[in-house]
N, C-alpha and C. Protein backbone atom coordinates (compact mmCIF):
# COMPACT_ATOMS: atom_id res chain seq x y z
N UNK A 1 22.37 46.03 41.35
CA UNK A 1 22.94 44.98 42.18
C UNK A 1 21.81 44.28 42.92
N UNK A 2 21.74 42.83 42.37
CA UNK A 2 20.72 42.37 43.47
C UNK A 2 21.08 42.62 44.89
N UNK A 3 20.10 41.81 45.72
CA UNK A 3 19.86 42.03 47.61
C UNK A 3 20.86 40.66 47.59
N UNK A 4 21.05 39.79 46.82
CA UNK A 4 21.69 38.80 47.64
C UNK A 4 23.05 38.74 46.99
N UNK A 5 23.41 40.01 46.29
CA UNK A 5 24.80 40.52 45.57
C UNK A 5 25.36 41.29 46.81
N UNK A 6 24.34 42.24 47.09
CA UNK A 6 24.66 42.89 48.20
C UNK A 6 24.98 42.72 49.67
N UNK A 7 24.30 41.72 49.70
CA UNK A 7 24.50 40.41 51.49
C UNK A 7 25.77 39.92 51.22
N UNK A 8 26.09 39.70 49.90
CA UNK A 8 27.71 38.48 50.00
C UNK A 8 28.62 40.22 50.22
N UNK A 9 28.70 40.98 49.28
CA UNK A 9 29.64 42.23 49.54
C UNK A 9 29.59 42.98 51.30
N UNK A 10 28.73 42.49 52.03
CA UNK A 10 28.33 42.63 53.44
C UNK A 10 28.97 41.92 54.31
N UNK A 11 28.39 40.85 53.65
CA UNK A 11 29.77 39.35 54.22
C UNK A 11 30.84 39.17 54.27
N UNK A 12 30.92 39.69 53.39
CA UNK A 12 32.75 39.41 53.18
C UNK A 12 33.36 40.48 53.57
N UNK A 13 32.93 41.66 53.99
CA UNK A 13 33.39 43.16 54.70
C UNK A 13 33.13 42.41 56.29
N UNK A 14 32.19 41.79 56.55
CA UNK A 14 32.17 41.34 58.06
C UNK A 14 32.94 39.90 58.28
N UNK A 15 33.69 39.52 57.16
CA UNK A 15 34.47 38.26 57.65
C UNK A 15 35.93 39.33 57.28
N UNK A 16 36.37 40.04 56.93
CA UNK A 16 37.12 40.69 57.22
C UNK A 16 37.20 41.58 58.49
N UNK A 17 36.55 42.16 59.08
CA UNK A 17 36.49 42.52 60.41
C UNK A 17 36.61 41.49 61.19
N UNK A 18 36.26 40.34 61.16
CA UNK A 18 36.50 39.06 61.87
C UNK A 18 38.09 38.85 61.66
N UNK A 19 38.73 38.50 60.56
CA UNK A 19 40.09 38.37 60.08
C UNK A 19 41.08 39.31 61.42
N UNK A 20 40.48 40.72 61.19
CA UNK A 20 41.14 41.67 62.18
C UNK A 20 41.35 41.49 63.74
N UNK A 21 41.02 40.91 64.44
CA UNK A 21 40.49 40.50 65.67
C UNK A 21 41.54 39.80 65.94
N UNK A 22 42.06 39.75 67.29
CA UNK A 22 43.24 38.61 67.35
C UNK A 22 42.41 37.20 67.93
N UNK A 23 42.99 36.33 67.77
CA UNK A 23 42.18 34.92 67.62
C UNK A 23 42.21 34.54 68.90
N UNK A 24 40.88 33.95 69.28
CA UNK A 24 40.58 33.01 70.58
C UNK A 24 39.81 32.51 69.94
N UNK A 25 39.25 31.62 71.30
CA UNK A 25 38.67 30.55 70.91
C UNK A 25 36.91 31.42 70.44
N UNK A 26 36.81 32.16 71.06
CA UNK A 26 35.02 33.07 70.08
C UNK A 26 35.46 33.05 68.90
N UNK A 27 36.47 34.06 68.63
CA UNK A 27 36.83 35.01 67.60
C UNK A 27 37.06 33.69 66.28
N UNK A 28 37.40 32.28 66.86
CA UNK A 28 37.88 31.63 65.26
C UNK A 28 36.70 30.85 65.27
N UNK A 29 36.10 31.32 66.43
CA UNK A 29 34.02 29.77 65.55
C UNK A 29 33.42 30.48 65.08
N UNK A 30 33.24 32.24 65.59
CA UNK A 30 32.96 33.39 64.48
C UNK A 30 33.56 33.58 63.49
N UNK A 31 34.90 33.83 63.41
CA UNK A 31 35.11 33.80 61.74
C UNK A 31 34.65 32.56 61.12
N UNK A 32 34.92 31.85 61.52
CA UNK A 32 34.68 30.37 60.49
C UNK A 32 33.12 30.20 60.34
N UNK A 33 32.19 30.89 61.33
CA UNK A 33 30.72 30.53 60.62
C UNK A 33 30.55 32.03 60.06
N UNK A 34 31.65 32.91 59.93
CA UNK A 34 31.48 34.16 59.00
C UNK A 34 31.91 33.43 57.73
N UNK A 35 32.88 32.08 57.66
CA UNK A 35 33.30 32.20 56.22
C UNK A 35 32.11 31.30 55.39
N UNK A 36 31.63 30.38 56.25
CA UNK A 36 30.41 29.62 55.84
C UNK A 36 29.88 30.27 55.36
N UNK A 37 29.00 31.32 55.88
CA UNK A 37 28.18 32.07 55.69
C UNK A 37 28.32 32.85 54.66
N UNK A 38 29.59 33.48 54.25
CA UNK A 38 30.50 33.99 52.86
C UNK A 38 30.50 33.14 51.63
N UNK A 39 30.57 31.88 51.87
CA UNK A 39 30.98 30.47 50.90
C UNK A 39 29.43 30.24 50.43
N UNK A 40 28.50 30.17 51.53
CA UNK A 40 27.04 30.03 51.04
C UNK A 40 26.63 31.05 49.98
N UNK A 41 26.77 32.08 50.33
CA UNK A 41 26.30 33.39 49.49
C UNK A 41 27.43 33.30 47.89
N UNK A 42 28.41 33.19 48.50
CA UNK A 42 29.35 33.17 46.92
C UNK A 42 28.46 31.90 46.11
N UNK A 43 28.41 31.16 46.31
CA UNK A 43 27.86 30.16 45.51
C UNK A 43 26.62 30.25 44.75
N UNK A 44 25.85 30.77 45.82
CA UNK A 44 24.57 30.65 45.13
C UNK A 44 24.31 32.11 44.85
N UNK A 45 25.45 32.79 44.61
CA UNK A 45 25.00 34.22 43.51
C UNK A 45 25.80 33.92 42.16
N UNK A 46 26.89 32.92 42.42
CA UNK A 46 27.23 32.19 41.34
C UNK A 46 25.76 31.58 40.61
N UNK A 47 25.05 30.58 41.20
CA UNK A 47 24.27 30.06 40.78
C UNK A 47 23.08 31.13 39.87
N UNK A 48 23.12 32.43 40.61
CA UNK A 48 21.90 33.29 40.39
C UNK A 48 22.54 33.53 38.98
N UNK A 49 23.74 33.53 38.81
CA UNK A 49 24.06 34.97 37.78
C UNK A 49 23.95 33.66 36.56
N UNK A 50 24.53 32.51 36.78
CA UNK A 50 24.41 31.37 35.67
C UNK A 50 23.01 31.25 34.99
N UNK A 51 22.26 31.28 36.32
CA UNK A 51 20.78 30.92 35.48
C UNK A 51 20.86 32.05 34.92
N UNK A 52 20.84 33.19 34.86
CA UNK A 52 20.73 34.79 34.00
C UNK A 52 21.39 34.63 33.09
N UNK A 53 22.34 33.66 32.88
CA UNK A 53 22.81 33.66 31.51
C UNK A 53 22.70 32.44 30.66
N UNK A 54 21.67 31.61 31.48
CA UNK A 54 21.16 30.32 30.68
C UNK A 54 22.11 29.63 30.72
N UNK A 55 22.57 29.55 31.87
CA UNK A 55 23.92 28.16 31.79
C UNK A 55 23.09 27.99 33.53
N UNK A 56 23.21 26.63 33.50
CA UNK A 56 22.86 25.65 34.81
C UNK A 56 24.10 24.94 35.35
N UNK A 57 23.74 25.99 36.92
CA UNK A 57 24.45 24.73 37.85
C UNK A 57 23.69 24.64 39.14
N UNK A 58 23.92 23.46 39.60
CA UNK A 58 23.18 23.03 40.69
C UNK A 58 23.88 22.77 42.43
N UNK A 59 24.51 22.26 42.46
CA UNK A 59 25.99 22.06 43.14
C UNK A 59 26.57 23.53 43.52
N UNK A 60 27.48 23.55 44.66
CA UNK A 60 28.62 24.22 44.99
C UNK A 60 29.78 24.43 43.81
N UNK A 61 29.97 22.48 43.55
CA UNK A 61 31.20 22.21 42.95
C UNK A 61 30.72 22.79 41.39
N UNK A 62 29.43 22.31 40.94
CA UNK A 62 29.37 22.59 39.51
C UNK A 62 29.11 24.07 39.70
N UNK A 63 28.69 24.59 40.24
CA UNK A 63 29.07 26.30 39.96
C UNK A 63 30.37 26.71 40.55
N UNK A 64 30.77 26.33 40.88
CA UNK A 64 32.46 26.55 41.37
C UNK A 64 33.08 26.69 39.63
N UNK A 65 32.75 25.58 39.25
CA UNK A 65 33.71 25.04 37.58
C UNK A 65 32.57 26.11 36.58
N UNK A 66 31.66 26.36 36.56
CA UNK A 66 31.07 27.27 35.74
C UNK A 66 31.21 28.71 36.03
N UNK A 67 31.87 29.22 37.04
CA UNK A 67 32.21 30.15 37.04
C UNK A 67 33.44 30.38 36.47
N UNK A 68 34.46 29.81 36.98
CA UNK A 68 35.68 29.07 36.62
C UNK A 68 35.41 29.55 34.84
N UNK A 69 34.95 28.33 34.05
CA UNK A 69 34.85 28.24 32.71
C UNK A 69 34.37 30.13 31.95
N UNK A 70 33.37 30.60 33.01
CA UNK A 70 32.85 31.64 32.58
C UNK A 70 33.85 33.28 32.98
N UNK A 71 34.98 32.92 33.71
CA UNK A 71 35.70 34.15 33.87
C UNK A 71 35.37 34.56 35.34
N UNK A 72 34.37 34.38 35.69
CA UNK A 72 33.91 35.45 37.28
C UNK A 72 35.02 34.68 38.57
N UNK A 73 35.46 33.36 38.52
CA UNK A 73 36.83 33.41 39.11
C UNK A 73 37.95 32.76 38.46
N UNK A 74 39.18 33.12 39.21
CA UNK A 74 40.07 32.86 38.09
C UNK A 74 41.06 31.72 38.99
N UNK A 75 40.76 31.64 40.03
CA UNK A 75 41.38 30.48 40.89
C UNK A 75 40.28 29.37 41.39
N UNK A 76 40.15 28.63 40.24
CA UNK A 76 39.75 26.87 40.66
C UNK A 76 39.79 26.24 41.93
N UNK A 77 41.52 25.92 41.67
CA UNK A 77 42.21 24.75 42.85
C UNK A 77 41.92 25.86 43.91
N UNK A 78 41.68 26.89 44.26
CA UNK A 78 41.61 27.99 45.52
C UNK A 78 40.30 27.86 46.09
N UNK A 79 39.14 28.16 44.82
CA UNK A 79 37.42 28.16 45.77
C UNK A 79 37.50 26.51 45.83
N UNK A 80 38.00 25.39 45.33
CA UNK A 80 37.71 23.95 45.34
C UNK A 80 38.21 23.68 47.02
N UNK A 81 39.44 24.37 47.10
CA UNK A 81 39.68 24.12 48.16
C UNK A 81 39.07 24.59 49.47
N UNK A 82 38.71 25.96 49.10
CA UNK A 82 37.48 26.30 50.14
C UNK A 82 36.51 25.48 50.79
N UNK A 83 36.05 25.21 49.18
CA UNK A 83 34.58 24.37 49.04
C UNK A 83 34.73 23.25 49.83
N UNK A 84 35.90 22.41 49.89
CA UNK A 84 36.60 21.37 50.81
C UNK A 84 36.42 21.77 52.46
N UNK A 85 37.10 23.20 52.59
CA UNK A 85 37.32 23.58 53.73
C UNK A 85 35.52 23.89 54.28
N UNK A 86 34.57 24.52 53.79
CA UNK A 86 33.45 24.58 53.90
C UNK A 86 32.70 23.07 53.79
N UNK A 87 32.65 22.27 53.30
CA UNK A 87 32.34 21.23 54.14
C UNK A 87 32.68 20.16 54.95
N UNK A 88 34.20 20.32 55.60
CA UNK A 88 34.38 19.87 56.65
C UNK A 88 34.01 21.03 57.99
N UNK A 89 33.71 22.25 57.71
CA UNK A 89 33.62 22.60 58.74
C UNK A 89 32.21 22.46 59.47
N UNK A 90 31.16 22.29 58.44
CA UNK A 90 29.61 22.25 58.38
C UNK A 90 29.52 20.66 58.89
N UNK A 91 30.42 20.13 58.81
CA UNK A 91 29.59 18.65 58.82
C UNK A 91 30.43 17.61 60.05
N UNK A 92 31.89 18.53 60.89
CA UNK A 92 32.40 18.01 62.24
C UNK A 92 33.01 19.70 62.75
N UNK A 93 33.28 19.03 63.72
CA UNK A 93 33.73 20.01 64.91
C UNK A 93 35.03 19.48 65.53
N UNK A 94 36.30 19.71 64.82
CA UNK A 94 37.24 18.99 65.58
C UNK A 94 37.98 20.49 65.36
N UNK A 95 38.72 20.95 67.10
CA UNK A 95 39.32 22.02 67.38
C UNK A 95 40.73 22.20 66.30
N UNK A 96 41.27 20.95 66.67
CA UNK A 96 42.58 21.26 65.77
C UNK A 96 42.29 21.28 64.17
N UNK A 97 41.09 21.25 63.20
CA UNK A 97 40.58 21.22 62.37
C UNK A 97 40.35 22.93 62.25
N UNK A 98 39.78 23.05 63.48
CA UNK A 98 39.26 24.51 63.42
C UNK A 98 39.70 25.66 63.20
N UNK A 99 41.30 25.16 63.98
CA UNK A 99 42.94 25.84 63.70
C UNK A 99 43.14 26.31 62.59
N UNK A 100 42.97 25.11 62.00
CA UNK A 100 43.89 24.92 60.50
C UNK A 100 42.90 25.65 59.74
N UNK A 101 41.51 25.40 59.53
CA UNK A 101 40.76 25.86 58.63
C UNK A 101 40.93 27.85 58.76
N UNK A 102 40.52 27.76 60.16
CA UNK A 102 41.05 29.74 60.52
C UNK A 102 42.19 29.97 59.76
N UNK A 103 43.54 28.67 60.03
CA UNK A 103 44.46 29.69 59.48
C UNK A 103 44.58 30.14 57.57
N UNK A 104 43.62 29.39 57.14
CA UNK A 104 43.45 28.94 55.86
C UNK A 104 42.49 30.29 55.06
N UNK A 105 41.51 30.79 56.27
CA UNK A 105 41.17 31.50 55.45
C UNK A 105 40.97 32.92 55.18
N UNK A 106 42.36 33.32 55.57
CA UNK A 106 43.12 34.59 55.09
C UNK A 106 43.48 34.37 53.57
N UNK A 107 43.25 33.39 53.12
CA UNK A 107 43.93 33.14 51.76
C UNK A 107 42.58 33.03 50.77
N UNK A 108 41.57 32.87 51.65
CA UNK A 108 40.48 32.87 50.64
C UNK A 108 39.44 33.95 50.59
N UNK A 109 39.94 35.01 51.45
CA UNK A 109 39.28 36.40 51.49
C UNK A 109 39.60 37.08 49.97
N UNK A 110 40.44 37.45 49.38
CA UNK A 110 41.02 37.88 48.74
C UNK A 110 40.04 36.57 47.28
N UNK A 111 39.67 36.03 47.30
CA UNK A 111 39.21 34.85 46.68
C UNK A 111 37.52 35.45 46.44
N UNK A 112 36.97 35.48 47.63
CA UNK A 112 35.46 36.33 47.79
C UNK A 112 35.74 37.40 47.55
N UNK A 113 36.62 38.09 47.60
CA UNK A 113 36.48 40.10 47.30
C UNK A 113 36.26 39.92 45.31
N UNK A 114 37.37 39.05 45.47
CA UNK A 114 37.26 39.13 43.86
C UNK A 114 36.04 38.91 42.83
N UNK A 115 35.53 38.08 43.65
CA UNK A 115 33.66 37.46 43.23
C UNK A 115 33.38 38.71 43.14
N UNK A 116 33.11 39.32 44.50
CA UNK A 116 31.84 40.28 44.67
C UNK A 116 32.57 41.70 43.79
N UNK A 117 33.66 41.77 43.39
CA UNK A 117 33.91 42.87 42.04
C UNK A 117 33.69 42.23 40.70
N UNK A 118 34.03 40.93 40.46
CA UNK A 118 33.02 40.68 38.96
C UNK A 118 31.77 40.41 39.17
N UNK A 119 31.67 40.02 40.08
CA UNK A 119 29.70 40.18 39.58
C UNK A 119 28.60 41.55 39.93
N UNK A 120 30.29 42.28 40.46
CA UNK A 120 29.10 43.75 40.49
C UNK A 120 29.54 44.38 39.00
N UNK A 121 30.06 44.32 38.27
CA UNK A 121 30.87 44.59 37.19
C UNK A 121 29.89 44.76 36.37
C-alpha cells in the first residue's frame, strides 16, 4: 500500500469521526475541510494508480470518469457530484452553502470507503 493510499484510508476514518460529532458551527468547517482534504487524496491516488496502469488523467473530473470506466468506482453521478460539492466549497464561503454541503456528505462517505477498498485490493 502506498503512503498516500494510506493518508486517504486515514482520512476518511477521520472524516468519519467528524460525521460522529453533533454539528455546530466548528464541527461542520471541520468536517467539510475533512472532506476536501478526503476528495484531494481520492483523486490523486486515482491519478497515481492510472499512471501505474498507463492510462492518463490529469483533472479531478478526468480521473473521476477513468476510474469510473476502469471499475475502482461504481457511482459517477455520486463522486461528480462531490467533485461539484468540493469546488464550491474551496472557492466561496457562504454559511447556508455550508449547511447543505455538511448535510450532503454523509452520502459520500460510503463513496470514499469504497475507493480506499479497491485500491487496496
Amino acid at each position: 500500500m502506498s503512503a498516500r493510499l494510506k493518508a486517504l484510508g486515514q482520512a476518511v476514518q477521520r472524516l468519519r469521526a467528524a460525521l460522529d460529532v453533533s454539528e455546530t458551527d466548528l464541527s461542520r468547517d471541520a468536517t467539510i475541510q475533512r472532506f476536501e482534504f478526503c476528495f484531494e487524496l481520492a483523486w490523486k491516488n486515482i491519478q497515481e494508480k492510472a499512471h501505474s496502469e498507463g492510462l492518463s488523467c490529469v483533472s479531478p473530473r478526468t480521473c473521476l470518469k477513468t476510474a469510473f470506466k476502469a471499475g475502482w468506482i461504481d457511482d459517477e453521478a455520486g463522486w461528480l457530484a462531490m467533485l461539484e460539492d468540493r469546488n464550491r466549497t474551496v472557492h466561496t464561503y457562504d454559511e447556508e452553502l455550508a449547511k447543505a454541503i455538511y448535510a450532503r456528505i454523509v452520502n459520500y462517505l460510503p463513496l470514499l470507503e469504497s475507493l480506499v477498498h479497491k485500491l487496496t485490493e
